[in-house]
N, C-alpha and C. Protein backbone atom coordinates (compact mmCIF):
# COMPACT_ATOMS: atom_id res chain seq x y z
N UNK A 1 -8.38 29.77 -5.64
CA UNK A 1 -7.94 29.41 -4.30
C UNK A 1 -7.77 27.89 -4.23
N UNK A 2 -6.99 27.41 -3.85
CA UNK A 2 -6.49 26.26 -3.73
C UNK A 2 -6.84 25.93 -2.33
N UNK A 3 -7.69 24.49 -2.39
CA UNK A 3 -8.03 23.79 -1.23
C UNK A 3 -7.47 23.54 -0.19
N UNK A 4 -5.97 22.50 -0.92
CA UNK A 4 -5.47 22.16 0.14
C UNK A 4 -4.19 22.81 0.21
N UNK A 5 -3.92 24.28 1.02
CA UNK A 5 -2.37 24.77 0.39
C UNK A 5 -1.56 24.08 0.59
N UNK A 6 -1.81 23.34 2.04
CA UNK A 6 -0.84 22.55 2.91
C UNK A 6 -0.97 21.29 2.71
N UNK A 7 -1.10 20.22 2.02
CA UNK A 7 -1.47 18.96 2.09
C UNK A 7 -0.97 18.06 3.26
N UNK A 8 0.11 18.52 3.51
CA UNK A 8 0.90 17.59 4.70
C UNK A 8 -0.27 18.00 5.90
N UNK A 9 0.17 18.78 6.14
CA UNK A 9 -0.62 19.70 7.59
C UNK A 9 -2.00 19.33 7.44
N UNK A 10 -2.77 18.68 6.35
CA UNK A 10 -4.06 18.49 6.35
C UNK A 10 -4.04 17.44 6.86
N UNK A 11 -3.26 16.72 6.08
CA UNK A 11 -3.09 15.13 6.53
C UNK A 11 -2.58 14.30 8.32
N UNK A 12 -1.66 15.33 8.76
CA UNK A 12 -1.56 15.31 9.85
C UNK A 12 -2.35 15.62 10.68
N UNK A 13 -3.47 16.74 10.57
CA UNK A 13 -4.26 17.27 11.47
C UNK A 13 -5.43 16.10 11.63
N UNK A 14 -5.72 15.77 10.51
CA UNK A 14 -6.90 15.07 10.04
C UNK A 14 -6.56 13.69 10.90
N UNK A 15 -4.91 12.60 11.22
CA UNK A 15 -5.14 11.60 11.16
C UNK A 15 -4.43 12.36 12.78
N UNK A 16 -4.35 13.09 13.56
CA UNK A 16 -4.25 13.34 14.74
C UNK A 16 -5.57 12.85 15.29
N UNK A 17 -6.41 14.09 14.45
CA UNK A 17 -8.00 14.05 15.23
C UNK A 17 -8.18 12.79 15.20
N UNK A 18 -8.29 11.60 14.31
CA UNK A 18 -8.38 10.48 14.49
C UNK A 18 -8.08 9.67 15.57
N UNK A 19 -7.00 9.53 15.85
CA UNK A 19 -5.86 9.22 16.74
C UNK A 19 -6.79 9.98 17.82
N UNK A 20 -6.87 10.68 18.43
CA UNK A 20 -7.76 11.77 19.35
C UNK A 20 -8.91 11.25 19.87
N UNK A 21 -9.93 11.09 18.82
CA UNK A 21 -11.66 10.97 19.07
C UNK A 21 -11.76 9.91 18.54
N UNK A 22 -11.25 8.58 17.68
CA UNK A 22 -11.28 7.48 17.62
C UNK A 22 -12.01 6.81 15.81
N UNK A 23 -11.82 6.24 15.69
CA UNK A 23 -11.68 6.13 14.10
C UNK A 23 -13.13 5.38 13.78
N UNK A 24 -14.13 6.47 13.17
CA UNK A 24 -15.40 6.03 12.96
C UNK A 24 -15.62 7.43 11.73
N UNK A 25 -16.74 6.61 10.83
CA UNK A 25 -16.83 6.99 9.68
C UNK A 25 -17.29 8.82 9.72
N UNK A 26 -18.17 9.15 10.88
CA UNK A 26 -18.41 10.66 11.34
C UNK A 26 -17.11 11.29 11.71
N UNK A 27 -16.03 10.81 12.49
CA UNK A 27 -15.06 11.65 13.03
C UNK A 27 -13.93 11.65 12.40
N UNK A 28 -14.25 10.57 10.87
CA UNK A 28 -12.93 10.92 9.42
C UNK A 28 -13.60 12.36 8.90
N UNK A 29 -14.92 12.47 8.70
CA UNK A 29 -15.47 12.93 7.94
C UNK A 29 -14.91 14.65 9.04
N UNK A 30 -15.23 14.66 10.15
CA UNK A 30 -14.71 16.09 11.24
C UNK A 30 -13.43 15.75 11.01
N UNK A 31 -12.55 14.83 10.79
CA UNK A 31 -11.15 15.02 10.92
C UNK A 31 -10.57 15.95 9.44
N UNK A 32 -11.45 15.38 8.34
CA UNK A 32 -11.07 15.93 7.24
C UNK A 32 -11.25 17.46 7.25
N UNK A 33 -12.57 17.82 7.93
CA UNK A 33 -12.80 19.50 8.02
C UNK A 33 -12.03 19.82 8.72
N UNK A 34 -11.54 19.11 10.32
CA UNK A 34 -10.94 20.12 10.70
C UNK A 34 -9.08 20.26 10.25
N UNK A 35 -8.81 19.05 9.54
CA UNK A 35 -7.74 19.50 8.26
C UNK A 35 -7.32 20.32 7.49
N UNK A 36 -8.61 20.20 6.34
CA UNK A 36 -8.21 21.29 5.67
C UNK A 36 -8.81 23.13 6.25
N UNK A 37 -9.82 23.16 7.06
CA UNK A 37 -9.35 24.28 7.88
C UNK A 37 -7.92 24.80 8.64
N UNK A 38 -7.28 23.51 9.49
CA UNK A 38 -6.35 24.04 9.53
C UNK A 38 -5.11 24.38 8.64
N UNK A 39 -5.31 23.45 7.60
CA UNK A 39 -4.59 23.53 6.52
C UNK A 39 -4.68 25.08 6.00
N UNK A 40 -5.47 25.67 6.17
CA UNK A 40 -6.13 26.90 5.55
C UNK A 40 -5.56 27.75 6.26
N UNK A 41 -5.81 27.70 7.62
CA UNK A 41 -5.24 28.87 8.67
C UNK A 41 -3.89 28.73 8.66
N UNK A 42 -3.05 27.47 8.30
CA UNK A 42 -1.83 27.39 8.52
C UNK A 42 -1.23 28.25 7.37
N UNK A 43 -1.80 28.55 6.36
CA UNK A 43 -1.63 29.10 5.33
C UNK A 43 -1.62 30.93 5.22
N UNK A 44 -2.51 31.23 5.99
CA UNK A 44 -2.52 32.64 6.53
C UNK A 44 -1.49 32.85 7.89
N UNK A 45 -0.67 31.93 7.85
CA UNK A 45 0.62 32.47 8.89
C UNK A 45 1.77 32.15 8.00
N UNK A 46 1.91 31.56 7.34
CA UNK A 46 2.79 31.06 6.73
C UNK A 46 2.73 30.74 5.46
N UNK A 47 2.86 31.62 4.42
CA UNK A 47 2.56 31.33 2.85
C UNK A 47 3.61 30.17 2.29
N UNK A 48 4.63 29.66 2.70
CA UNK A 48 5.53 28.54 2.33
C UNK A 48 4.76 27.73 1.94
N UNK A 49 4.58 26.81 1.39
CA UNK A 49 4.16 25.25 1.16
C UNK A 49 5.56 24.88 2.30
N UNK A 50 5.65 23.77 2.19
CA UNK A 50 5.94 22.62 2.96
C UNK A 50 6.62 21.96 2.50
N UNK A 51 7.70 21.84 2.14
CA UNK A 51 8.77 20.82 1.34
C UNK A 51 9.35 20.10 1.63
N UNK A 52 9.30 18.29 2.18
CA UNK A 52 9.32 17.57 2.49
C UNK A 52 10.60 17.18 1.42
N UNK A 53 12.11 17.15 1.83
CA UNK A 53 12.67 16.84 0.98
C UNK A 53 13.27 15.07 0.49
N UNK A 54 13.07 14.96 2.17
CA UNK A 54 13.26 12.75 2.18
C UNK A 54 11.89 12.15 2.74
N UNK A 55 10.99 12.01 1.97
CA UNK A 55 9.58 11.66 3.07
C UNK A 55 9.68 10.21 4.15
N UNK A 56 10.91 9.58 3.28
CA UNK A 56 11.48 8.29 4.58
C UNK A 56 11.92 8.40 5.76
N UNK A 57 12.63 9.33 5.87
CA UNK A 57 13.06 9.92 6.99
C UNK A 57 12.14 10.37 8.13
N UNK A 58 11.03 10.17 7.51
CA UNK A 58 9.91 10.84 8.36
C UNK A 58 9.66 10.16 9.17
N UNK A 59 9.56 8.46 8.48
CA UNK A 59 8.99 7.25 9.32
C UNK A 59 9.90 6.84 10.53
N UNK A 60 10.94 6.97 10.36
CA UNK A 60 12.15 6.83 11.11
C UNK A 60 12.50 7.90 12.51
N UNK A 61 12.02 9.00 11.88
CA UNK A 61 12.53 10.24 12.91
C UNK A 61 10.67 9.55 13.81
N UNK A 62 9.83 9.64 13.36
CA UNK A 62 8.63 8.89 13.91
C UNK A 62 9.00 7.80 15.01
N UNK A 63 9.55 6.82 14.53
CA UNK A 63 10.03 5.76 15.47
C UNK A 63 10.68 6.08 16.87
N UNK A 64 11.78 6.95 16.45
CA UNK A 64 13.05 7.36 17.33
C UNK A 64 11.76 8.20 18.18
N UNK A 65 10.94 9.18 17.90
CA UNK A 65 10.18 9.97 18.64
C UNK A 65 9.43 9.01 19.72
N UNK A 66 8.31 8.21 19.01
CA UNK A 66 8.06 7.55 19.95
C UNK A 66 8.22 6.19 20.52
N UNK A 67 9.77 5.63 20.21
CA UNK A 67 10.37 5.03 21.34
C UNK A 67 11.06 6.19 22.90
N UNK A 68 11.08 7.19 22.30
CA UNK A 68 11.59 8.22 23.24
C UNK A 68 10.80 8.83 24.34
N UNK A 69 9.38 9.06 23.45
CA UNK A 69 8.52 9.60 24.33
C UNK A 69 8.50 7.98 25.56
N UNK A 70 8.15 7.05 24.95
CA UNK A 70 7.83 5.70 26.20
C UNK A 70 8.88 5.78 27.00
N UNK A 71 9.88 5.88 27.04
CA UNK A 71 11.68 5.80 27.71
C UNK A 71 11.44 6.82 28.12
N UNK A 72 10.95 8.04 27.66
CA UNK A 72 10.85 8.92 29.01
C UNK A 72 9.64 8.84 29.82
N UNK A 73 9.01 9.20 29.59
CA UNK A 73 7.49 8.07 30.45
C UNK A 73 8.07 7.78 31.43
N UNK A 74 8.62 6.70 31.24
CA UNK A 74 9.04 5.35 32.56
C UNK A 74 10.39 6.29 33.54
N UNK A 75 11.04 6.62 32.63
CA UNK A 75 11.80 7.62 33.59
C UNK A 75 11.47 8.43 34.56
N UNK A 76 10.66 9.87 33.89
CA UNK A 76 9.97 10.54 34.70
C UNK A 76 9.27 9.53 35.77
N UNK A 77 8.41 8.73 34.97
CA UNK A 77 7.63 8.45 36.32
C UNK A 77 8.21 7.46 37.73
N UNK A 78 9.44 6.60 37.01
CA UNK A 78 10.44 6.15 38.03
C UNK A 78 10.83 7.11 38.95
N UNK A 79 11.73 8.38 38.40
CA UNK A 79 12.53 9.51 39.57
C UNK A 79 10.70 9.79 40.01
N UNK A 80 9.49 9.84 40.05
CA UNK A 80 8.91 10.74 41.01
C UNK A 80 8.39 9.85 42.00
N UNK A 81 8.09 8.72 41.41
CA UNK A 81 7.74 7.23 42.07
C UNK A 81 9.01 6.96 43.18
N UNK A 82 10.11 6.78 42.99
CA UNK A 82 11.26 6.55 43.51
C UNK A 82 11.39 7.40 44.81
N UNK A 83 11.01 8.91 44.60
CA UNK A 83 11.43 9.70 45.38
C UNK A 83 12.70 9.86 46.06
N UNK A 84 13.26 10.05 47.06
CA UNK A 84 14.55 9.93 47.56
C UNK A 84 15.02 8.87 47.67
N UNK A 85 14.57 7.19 47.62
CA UNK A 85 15.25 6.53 47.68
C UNK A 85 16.11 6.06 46.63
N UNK A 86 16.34 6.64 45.81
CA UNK A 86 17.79 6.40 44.35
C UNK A 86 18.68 7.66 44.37
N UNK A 87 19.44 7.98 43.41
CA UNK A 87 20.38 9.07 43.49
C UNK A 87 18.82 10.27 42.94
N UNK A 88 19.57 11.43 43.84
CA UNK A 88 18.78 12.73 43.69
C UNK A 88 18.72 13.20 42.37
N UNK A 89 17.77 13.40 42.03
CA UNK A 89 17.59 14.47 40.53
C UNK A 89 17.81 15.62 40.42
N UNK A 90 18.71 16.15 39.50
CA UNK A 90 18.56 17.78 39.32
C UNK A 90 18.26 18.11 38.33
N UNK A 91 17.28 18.73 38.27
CA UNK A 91 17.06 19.65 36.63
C UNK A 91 17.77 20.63 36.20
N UNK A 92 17.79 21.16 35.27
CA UNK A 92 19.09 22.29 34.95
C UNK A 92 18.76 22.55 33.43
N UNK A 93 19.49 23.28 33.13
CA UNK A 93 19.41 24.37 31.47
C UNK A 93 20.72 23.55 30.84
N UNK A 94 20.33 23.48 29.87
CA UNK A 94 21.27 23.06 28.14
C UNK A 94 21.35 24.13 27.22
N UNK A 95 22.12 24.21 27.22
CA UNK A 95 22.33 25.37 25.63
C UNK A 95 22.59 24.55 24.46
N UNK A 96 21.97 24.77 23.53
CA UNK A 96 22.54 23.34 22.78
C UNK A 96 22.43 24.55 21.03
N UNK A 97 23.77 24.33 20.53
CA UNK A 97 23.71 24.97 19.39
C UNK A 97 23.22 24.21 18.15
N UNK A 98 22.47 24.42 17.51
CA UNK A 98 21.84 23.80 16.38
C UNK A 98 21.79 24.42 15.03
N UNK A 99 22.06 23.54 14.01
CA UNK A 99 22.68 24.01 12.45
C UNK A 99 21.62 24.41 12.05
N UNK A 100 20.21 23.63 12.54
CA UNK A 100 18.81 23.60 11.36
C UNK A 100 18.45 25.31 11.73
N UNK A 101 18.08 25.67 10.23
CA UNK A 101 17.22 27.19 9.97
C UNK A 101 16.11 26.94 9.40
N UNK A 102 15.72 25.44 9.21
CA UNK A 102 14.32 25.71 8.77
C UNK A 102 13.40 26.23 9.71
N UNK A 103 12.64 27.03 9.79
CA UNK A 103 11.35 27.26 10.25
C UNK A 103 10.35 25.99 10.78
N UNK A 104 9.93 25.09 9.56
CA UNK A 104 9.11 23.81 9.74
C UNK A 104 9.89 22.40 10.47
N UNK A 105 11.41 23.00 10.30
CA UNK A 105 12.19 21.74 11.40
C UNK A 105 12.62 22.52 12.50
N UNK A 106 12.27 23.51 13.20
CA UNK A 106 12.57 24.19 14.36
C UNK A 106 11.11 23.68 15.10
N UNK A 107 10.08 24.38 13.77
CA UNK A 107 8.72 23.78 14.97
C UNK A 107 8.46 22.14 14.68
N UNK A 108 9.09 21.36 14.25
CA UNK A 108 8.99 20.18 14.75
C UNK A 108 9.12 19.68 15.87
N UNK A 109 10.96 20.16 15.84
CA UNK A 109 11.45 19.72 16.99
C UNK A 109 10.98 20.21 17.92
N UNK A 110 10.13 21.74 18.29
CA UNK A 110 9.65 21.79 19.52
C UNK A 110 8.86 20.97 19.95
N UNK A 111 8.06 20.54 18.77
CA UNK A 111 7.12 19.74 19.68
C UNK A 111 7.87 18.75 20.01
N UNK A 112 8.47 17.92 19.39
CA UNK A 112 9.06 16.36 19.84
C UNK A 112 9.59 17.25 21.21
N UNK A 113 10.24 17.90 21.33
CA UNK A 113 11.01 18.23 22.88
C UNK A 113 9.81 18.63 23.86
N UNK A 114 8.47 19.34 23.68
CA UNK A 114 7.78 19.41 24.35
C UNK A 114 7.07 18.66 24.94
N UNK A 115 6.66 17.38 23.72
CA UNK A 115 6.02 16.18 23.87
C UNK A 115 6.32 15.19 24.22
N UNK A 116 8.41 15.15 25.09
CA UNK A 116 9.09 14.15 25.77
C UNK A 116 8.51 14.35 26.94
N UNK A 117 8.36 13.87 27.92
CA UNK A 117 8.63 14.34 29.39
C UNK A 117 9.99 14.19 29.95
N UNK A 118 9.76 15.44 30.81
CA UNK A 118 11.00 15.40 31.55
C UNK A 118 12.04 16.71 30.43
N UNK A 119 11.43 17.47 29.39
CA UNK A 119 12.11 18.29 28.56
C UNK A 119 10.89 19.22 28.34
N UNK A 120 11.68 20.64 28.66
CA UNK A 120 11.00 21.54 27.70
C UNK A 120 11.50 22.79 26.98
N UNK A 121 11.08 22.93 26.12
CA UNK A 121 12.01 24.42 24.74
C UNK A 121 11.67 25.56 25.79
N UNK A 122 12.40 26.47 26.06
CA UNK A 122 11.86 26.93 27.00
C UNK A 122 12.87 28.76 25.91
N UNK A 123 13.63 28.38 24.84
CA UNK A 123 13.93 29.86 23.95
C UNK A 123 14.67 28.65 23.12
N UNK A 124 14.75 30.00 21.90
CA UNK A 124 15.83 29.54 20.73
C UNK A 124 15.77 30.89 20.46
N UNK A 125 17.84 31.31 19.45
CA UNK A 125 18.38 32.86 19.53
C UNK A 125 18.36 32.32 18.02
N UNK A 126 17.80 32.95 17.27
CA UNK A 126 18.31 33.33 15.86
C UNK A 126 19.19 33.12 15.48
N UNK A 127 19.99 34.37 16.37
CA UNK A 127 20.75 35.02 16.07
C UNK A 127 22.47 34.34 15.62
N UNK A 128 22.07 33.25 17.06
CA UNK A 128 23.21 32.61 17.05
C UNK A 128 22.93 31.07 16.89
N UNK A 129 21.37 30.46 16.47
CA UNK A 129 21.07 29.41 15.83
C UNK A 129 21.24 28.40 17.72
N UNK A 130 20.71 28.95 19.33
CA UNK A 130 20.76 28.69 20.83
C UNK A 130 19.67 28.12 20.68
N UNK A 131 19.73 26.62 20.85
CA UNK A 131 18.63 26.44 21.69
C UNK A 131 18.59 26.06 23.12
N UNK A 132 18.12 26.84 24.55
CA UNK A 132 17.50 26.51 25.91
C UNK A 132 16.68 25.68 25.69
N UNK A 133 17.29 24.46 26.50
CA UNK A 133 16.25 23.64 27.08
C UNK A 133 16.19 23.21 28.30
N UNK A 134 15.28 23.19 28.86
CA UNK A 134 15.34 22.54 30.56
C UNK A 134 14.94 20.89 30.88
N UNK A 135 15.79 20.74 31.59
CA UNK A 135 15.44 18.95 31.39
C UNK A 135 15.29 18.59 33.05
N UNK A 136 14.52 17.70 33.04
CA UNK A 136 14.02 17.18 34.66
C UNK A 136 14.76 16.66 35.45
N UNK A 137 15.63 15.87 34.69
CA UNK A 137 16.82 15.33 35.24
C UNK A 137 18.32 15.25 34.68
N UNK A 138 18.80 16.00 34.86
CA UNK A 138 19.91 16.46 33.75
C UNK A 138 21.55 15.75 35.19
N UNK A 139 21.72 15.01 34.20
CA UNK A 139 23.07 14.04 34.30
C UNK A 139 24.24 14.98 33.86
N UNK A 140 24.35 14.60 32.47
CA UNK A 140 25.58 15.27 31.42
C UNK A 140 24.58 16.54 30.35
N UNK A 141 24.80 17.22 30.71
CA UNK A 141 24.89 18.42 29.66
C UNK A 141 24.73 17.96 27.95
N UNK A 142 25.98 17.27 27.69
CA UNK A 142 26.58 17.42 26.45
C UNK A 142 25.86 16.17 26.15
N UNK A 143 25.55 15.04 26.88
CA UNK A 143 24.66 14.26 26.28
C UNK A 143 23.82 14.56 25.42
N UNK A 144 22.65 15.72 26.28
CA UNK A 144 21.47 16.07 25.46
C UNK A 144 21.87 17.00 24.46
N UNK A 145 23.18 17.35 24.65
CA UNK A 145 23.51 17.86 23.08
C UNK A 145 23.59 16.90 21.95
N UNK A 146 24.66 16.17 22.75
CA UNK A 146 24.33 15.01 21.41
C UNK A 146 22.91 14.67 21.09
N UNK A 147 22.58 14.22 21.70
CA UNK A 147 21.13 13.59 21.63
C UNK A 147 20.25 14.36 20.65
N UNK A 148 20.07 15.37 20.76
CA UNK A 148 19.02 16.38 20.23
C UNK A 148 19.43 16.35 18.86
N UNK A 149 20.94 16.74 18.74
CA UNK A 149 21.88 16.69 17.26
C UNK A 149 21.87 15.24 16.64
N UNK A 150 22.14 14.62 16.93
CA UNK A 150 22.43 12.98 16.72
C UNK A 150 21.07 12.26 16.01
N UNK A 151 20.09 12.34 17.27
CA UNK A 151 18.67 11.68 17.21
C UNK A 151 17.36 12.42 16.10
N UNK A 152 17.24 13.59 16.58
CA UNK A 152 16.43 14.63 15.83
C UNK A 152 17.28 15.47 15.25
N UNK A 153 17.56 16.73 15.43
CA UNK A 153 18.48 17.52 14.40
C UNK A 153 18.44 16.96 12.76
N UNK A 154 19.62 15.92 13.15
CA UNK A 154 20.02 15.26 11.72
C UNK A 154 19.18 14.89 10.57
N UNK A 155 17.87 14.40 10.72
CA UNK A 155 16.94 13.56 10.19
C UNK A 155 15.79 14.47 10.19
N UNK A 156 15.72 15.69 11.00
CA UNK A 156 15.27 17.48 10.39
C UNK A 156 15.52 17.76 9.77
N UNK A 157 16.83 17.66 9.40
CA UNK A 157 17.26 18.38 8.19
C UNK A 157 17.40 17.64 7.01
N UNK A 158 17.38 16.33 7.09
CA UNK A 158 16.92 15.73 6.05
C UNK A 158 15.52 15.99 5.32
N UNK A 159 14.85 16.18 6.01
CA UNK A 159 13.65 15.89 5.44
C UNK A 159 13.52 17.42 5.29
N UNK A 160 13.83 18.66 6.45
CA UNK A 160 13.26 19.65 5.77
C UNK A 160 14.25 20.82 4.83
N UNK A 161 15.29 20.46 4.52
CA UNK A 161 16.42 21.21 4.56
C UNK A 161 17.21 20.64 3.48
């Protein structure tokens, strides 16, 4: 049996918890268990390893994420702060068709879309490669098509695809 099936997923879990409960020599030592545990369980859903095909791309799609998450931050909290005195907000549905079939770049991107504010995955069709999303304040449609394709998509499939 192999320790770490997942090494990525260990490594991420491990320097989350960090990031989380704060970086002291006891809570590397819980970050590492609760790593390769999840590393372990991630493994009993999913026998794949993890194939990271550009690991640069990673740092980058990283950046773009969280300059995005802050830019939306300030957004959201502008339209609720603002209230009626700026132009009205409407939220609304995107259909946005997407090329990626990886599995490990589908659940990426949910999270990055879950973990924006003001966006959430709310389905994706197989069938026809649909993703629904609902956005808080939806302007142009086709923007957040681009956006999703342009920003994330592309640099998903680099790395997992």
């Amino acid at each position: 049996m192999m320790l770490l099936p997942h090494p990525l997923v260990t490594v991420i879990l491990t320097l989350l918890w960090m990031v989380l409960t704060g970086f002291t020599l006891g809570q590397l030592v819980l970050g590492v268990l609760a790593g390769i545990l999840g590393g372990l369980a991630y493994r009993r859903i999913t026998p794949q390893r993890i194939i990271v095909r550009r690991p640069g791309a990673i740092a980058r799609l990283f950046g773009r994420v969280a300059g995005d998450i802050v830019r939306s931050n300030y957004d959201v909290a502008r339209l609720i702060l603002a209230g009626g005195r700026h132009r009205r907000r409407r939220a609304g549905f995107v259909r946005i068709p997407l090329d990626m079939t990886s599995p490990n770049g589908l659940a990426v991107l949910a999270v990055i879309i879950t973990a924006t504010p003001g966006t959430a995955w709310i389905e994706y069709e197989p069938r026809n490669g649909q993703l629904l999303l609902h956005v808080f304040d939806l302007i142009e449609g086709d923007d957040w098509v681009r956006t999703i394709k342009s920003r994330y998509e592309s640099l998903l499939m680099e790395i997992f695809e």
